[in-house]
Protein backbone atom coordinates (compact mmCIF):
# COMPACT_ATOMS: atom_id res chain seq x y z
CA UNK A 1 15.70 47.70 6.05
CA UNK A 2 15.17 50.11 8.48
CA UNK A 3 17.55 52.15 10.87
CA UNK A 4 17.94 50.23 13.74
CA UNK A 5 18.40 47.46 11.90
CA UNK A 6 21.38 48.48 8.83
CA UNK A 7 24.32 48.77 11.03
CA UNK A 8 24.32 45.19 12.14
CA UNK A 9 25.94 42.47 9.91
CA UNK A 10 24.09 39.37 10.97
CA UNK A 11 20.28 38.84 11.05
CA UNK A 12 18.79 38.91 14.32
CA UNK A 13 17.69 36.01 15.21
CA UNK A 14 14.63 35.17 17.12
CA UNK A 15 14.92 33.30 20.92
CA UNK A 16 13.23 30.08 20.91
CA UNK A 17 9.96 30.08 22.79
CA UNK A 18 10.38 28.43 26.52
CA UNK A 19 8.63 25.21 25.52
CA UNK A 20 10.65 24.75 22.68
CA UNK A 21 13.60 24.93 23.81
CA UNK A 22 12.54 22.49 26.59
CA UNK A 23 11.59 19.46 23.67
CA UNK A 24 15.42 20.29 22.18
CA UNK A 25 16.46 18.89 25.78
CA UNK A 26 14.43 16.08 25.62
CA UNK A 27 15.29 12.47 24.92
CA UNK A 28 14.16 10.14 22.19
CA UNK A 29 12.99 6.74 23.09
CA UNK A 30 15.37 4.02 21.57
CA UNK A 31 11.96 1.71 21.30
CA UNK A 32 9.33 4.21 20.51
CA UNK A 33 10.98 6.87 19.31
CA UNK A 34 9.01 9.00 21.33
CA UNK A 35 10.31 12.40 22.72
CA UNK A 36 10.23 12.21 26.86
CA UNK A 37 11.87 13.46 29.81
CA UNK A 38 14.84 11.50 31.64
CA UNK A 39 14.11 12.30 35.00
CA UNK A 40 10.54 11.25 34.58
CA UNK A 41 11.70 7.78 33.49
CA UNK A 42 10.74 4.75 34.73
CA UNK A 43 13.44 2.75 33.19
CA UNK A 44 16.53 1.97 34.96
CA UNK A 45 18.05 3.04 31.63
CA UNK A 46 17.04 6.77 31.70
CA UNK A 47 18.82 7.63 28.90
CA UNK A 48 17.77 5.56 26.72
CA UNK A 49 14.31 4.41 27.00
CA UNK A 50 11.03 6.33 28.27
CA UNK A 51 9.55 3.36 30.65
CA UNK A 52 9.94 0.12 32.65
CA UNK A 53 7.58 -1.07 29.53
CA UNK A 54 9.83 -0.23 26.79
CA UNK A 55 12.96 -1.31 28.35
CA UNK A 56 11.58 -4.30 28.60
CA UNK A 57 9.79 -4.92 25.46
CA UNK A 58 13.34 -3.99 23.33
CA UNK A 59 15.94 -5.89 25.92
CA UNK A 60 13.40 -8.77 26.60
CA UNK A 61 14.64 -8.39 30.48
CA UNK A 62 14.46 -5.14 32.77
CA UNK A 63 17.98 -4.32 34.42
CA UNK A 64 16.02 -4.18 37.71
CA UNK A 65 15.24 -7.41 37.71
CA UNK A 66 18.38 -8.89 35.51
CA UNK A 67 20.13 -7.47 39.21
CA UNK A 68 17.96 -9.32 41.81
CA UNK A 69 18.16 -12.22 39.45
CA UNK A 70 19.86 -15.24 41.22
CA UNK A 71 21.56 -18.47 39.53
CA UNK A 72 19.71 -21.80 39.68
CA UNK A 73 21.80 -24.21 41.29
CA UNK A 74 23.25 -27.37 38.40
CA UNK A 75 20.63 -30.37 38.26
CA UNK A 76 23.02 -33.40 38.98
CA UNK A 77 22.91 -36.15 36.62
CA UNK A 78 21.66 -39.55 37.89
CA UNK A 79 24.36 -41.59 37.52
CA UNK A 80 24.69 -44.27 35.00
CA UNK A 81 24.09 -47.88 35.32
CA UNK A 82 27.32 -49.95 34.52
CA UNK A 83 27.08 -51.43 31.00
CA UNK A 84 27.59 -55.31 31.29
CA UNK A 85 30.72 -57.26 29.56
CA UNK A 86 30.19 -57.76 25.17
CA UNK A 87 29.29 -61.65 26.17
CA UNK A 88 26.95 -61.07 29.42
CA UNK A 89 23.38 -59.82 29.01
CA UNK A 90 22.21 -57.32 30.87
CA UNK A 91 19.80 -57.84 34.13
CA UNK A 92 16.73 -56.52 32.35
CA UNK A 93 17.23 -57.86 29.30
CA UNK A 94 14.71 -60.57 28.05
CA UNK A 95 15.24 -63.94 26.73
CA UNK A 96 13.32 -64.95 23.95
């Protein structure tokens, strides 16, 4: 130890260079794991992935387009023929 340093209980301890301390800020992609920055996103999910591609790839939809998305109307069912009376054969049916 030297002077300046005995009279202090607790080590110094070195600042964290600039960059560093930027990747501690950084988020973690929930489909590539890779570390990126939120407001350079291009998912509508900033937080939690790093682009439109992986967003996409892990929810099998984008939110962007899950919210333009519109319902398809119900395909009506043709109606049914009436079924003819146990002792009556039907119209199409063939005699043998």
């Amino acid at each position: 130890m030297n002077a300046t340093t005995e009279d202090r209980d607790e080590p110094m301890q070195p600042e964290l260079p600039a960059r560093n301390a930027e990747a501690l800020a950084m988020q973690r992609c929930k489909r590539c794991q890779l570390l990126y920055s939120a407001n350079k996103s291009t998912s509508a999910l900033k937080l939690t992935y790093c682009s439109f591609l992986c967003e996409l790839g892990d929810l099998g939809f984008s939110m962007q387009g899950l919210e333009h998305m519109e319902r398809a109307p119900k395909a009506e069912a043709a109606p049914e023929a009436p079924e003819a009376p146990a002792g009556e054969l039907a119209p199409s049916a063939a005699i043998i």
